[in-house]
PDB file of N, CA and C in Angstrom:
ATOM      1  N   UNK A   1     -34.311  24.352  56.220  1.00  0.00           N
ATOM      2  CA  UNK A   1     -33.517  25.562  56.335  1.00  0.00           C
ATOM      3  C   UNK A   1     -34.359  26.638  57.009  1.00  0.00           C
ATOM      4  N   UNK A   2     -33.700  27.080  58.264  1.00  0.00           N
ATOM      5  CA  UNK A   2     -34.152  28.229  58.534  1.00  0.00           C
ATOM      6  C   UNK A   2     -34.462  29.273  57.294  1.00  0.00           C
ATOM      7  N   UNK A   3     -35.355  30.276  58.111  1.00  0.00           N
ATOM      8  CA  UNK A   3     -35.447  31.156  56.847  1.00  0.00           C
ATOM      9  C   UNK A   3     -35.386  32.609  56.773  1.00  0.00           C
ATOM     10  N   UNK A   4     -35.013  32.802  58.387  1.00  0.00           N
ATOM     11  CA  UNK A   4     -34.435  34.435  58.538  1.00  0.00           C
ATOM     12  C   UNK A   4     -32.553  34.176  59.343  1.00  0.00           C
ATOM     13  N   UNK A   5     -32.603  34.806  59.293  1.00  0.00           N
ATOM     14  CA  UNK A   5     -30.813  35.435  59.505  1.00  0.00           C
ATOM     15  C   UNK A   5     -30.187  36.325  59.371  1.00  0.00           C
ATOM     16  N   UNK A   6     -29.321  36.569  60.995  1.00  0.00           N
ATOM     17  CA  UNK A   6     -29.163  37.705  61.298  1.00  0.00           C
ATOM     18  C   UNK A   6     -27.157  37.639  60.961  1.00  0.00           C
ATOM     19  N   UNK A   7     -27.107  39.092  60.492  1.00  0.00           N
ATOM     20  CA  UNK A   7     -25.824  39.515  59.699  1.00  0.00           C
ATOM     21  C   UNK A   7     -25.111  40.898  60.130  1.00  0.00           C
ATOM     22  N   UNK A   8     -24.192  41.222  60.326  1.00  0.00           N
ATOM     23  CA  UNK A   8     -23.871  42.462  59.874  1.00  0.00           C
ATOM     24  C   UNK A   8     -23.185  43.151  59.187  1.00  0.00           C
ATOM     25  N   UNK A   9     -23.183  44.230  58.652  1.00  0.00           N
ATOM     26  CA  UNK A   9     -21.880  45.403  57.896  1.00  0.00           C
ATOM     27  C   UNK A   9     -20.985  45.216  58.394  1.00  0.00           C
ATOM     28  N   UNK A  10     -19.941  44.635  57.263  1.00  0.00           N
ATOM     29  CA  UNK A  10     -18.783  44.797  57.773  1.00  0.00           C
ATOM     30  C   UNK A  10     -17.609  45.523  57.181  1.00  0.00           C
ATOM     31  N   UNK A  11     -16.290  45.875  57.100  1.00  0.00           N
ATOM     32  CA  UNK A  11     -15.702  46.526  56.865  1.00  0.00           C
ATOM     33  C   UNK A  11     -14.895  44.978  55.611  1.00  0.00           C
ATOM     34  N   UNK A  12     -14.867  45.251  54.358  1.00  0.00           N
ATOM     35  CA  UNK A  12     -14.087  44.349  53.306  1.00  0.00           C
ATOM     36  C   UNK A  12     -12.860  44.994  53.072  1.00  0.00           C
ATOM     37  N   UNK A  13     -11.407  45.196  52.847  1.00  0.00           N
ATOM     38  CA  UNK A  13     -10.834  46.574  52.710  1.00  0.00           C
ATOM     39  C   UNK A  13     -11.169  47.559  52.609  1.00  0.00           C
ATOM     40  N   UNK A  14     -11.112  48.325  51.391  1.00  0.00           N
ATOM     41  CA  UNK A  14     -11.827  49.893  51.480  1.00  0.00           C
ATOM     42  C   UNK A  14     -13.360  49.705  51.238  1.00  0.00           C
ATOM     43  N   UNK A  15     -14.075  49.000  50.936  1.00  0.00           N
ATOM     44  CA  UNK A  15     -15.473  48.691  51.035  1.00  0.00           C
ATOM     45  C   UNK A  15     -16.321  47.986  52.799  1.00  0.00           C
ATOM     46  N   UNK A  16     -17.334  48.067  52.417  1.00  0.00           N
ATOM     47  CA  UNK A  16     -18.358  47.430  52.996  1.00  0.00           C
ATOM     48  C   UNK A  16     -19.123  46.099  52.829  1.00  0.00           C
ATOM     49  N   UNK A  17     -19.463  45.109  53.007  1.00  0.00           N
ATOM     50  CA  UNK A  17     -19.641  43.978  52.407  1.00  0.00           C
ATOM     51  C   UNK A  17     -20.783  43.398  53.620  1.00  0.00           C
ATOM     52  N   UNK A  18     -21.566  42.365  53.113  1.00  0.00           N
ATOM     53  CA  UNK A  18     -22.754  41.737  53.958  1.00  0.00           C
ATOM     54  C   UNK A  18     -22.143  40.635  53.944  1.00  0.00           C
ATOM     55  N   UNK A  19     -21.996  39.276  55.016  1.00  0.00           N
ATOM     56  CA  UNK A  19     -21.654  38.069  54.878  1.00  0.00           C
ATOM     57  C   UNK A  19     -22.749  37.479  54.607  1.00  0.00           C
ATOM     58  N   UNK A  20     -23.079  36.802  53.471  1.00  0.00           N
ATOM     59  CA  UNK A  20     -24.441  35.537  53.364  1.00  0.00           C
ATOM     60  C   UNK A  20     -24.171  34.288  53.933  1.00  0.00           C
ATOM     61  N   UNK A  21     -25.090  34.157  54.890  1.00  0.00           N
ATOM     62  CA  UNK A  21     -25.001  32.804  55.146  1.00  0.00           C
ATOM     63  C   UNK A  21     -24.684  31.528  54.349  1.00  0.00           C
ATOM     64  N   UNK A  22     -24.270  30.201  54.683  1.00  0.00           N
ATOM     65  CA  UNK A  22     -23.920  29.344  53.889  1.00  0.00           C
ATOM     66  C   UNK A  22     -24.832  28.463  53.623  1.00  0.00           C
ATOM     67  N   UNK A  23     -25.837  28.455  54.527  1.00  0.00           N
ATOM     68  CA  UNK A  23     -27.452  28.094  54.234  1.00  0.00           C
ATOM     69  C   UNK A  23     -27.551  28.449  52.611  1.00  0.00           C
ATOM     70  N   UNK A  24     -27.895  30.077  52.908  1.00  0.00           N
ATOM     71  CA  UNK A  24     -28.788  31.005  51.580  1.00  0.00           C
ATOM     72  C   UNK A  24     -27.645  29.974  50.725  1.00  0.00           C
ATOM     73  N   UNK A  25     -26.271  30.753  50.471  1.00  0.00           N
ATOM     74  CA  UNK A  25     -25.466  29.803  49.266  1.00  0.00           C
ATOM     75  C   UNK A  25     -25.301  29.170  48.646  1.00  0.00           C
ATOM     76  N   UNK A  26     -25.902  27.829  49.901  1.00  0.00           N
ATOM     77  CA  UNK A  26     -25.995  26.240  49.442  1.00  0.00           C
ATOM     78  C   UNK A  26     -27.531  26.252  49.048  1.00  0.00           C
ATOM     79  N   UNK A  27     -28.569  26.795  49.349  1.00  0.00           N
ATOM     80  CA  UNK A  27     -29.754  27.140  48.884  1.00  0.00           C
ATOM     81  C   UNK A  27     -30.270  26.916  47.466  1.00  0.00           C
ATOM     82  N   UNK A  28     -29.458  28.500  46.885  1.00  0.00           N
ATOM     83  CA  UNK A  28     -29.173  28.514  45.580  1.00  0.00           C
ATOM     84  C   UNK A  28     -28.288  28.544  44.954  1.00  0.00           C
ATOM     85  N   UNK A  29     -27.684  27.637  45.491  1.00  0.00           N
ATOM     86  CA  UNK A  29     -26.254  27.593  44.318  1.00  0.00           C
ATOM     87  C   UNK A  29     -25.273  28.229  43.839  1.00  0.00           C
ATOM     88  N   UNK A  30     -25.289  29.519  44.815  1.00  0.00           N
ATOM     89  CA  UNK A  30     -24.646  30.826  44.491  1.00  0.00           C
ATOM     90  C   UNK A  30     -22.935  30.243  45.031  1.00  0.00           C
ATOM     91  N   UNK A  31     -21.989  30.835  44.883  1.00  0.00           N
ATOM     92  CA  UNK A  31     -20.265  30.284  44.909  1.00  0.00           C
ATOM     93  C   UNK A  31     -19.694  31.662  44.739  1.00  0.00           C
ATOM     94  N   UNK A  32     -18.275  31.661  45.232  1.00  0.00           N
ATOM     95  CA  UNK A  32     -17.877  33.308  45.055  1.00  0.00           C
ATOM     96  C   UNK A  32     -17.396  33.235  43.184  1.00  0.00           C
ATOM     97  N   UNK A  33     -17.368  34.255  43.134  1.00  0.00           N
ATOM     98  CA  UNK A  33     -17.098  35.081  42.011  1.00  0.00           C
ATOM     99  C   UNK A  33     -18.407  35.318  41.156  1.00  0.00           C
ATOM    100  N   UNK A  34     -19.982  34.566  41.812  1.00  0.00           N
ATOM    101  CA  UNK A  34     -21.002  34.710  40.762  1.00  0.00           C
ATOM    102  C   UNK A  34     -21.369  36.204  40.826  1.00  0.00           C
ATOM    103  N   UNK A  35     -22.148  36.928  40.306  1.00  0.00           N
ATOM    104  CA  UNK A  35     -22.551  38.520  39.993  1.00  0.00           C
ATOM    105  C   UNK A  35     -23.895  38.436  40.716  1.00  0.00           C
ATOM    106  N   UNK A  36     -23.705  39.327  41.287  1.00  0.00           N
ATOM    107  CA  UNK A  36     -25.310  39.609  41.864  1.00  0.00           C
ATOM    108  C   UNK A  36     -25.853  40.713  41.674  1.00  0.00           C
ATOM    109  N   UNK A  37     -27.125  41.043  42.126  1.00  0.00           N
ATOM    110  CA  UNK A  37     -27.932  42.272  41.534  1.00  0.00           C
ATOM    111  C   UNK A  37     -28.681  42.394  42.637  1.00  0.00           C
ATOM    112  N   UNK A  38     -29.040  43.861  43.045  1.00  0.00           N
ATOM    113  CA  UNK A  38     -29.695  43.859  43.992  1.00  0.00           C
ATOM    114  C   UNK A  38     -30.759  45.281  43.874  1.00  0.00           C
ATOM    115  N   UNK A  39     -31.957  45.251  44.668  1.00  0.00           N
ATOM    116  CA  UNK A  39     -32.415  46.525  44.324  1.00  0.00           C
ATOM    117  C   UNK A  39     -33.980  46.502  45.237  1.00  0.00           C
ATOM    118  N   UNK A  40     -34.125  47.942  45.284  1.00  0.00           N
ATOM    119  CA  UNK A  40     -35.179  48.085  46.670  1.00  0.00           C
ATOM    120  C   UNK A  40     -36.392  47.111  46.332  1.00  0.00           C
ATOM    121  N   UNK A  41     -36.936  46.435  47.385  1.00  0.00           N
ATOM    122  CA  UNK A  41     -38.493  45.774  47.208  1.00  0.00           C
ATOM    123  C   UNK A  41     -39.513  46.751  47.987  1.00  0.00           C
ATOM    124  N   UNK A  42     -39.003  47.948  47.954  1.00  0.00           N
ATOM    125  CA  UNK A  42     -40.152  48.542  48.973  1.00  0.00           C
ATOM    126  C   UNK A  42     -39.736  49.080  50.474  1.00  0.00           C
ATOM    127  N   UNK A  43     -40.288  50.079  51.086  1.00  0.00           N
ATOM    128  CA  UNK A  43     -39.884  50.459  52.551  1.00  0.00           C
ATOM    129  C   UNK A  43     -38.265  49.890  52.651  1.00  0.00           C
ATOM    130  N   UNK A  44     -37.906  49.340  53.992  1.00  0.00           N
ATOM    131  CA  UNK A  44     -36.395  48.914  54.058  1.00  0.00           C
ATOM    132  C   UNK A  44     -35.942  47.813  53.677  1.00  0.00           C
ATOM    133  N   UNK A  45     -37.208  46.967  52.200  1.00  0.00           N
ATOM    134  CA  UNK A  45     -36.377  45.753  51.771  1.00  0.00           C
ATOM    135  C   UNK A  45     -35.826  45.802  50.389  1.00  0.00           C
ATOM    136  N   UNK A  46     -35.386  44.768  50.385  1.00  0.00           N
ATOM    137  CA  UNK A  46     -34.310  44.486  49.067  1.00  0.00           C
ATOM    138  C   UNK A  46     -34.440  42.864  48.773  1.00  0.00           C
ATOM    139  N   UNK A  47     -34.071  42.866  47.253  1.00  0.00           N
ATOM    140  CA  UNK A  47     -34.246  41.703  46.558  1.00  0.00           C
ATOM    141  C   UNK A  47     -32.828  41.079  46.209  1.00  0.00           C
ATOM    142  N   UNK A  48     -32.264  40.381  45.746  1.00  0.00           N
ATOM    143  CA  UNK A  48     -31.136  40.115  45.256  1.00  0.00           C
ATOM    144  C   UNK A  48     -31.356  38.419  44.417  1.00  0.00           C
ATOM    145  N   UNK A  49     -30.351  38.549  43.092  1.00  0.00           N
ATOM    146  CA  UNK A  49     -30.766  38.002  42.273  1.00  0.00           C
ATOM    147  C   UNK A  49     -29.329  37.702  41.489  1.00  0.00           C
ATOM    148  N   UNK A  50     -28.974  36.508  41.489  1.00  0.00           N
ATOM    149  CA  UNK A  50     -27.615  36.118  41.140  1.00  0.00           C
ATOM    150  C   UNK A  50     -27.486  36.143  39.545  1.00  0.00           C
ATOM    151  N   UNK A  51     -26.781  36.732  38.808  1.00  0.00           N
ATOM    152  CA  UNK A  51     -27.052  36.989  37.139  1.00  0.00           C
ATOM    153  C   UNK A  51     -26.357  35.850  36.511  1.00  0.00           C
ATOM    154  N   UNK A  52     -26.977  35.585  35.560  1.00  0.00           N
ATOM    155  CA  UNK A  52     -26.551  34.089  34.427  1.00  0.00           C
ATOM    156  C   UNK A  52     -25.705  34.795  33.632  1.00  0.00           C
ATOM    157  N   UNK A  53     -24.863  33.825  33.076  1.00  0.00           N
ATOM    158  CA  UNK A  53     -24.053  34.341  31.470  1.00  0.00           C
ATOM    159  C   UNK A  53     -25.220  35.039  30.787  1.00  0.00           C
ATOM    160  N   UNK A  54     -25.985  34.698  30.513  1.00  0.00           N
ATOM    161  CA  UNK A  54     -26.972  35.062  29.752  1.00  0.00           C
ATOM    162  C   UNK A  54     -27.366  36.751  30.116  1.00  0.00           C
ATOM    163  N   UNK A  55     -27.953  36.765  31.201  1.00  0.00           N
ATOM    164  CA  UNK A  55     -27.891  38.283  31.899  1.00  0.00           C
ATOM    165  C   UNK A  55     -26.853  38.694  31.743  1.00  0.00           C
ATOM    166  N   UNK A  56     -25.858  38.583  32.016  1.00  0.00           N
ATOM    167  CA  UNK A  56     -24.310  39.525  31.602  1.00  0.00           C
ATOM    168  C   UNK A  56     -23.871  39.727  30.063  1.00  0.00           C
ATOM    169  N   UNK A  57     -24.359  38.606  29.470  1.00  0.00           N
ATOM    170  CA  UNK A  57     -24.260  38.928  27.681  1.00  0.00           C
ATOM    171  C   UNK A  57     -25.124  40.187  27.756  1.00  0.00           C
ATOM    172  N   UNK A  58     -26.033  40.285  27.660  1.00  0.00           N
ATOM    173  CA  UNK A  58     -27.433  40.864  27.579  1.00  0.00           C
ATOM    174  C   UNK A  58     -26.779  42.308  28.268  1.00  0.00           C
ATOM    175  N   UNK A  59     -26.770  42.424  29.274  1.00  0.00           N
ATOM    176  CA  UNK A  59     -26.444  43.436  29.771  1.00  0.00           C
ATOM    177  C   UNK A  59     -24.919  44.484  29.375  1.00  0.00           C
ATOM    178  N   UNK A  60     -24.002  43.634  28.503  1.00  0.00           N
ATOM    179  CA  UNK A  60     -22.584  44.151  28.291  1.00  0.00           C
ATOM    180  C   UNK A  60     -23.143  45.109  27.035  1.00  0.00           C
ATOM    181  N   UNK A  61     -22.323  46.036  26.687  1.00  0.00           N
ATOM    182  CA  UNK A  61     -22.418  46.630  25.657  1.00  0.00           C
ATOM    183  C   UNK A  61     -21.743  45.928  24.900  1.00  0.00           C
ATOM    184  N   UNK A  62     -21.985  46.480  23.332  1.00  0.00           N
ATOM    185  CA  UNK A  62     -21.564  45.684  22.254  1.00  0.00           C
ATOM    186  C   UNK A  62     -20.045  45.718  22.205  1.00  0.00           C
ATOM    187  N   UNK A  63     -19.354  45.090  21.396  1.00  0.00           N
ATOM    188  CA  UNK A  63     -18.097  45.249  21.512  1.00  0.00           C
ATOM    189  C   UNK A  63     -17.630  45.375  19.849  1.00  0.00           C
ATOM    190  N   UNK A  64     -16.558  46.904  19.724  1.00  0.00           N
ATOM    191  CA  UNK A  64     -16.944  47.682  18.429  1.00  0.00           C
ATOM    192  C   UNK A  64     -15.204  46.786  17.938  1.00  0.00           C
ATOM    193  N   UNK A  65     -15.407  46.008  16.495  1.00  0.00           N
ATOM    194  CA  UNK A  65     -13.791  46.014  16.801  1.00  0.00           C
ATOM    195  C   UNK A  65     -12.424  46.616  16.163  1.00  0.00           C
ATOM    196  N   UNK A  66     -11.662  46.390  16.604  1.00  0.00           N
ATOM    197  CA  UNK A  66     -10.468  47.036  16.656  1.00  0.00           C
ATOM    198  C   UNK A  66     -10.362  47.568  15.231  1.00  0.00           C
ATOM    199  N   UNK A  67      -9.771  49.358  14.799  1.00  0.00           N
ATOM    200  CA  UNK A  67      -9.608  49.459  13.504  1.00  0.00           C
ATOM    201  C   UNK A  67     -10.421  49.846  12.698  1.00  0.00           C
ATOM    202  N   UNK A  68     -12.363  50.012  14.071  1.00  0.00           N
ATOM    203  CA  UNK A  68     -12.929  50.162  12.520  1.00  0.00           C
ATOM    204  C   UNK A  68     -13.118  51.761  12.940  1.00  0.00           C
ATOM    205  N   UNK A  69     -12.599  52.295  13.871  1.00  0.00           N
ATOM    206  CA  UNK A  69     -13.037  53.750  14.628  1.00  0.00           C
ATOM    207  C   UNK A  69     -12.285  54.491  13.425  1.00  0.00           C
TER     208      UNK A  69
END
């Protein structure tokens, strides 16, 4: 697998969106609807990091239930 690739901004409806190659995808295993995370590595780079159930448990707030407010 190559290992750079070139992309651009594009217009998603009212958003903006990056296309990932199907390389990176098939890479790691990433498929639509998984969650991703992304965040500066420094000067103009960036990291990105596909989140597990586990990360999204972890990350949700608790859930208070019904009745006891």
């Amino acid at each position: 697998m190559k290992s750079v690739f070139i992309t651009k901004i594009a217009k998603q409806g009212t958003s903006l969106g990056v296309v990932i190659p199907i390389e990176i995808l098939n890479a790691y295993h990433w498929q639509r609807g998984d969650v991703l995370i992304f965040g500066f590595a420094g000067g103009d780079q960036i990291y990105l990091k596909r989140l597990t159930d586990t990360d999204l448990e972890r990350l949700s707030p608790p859930q208070i239930p019904l009745g006891t407010l």
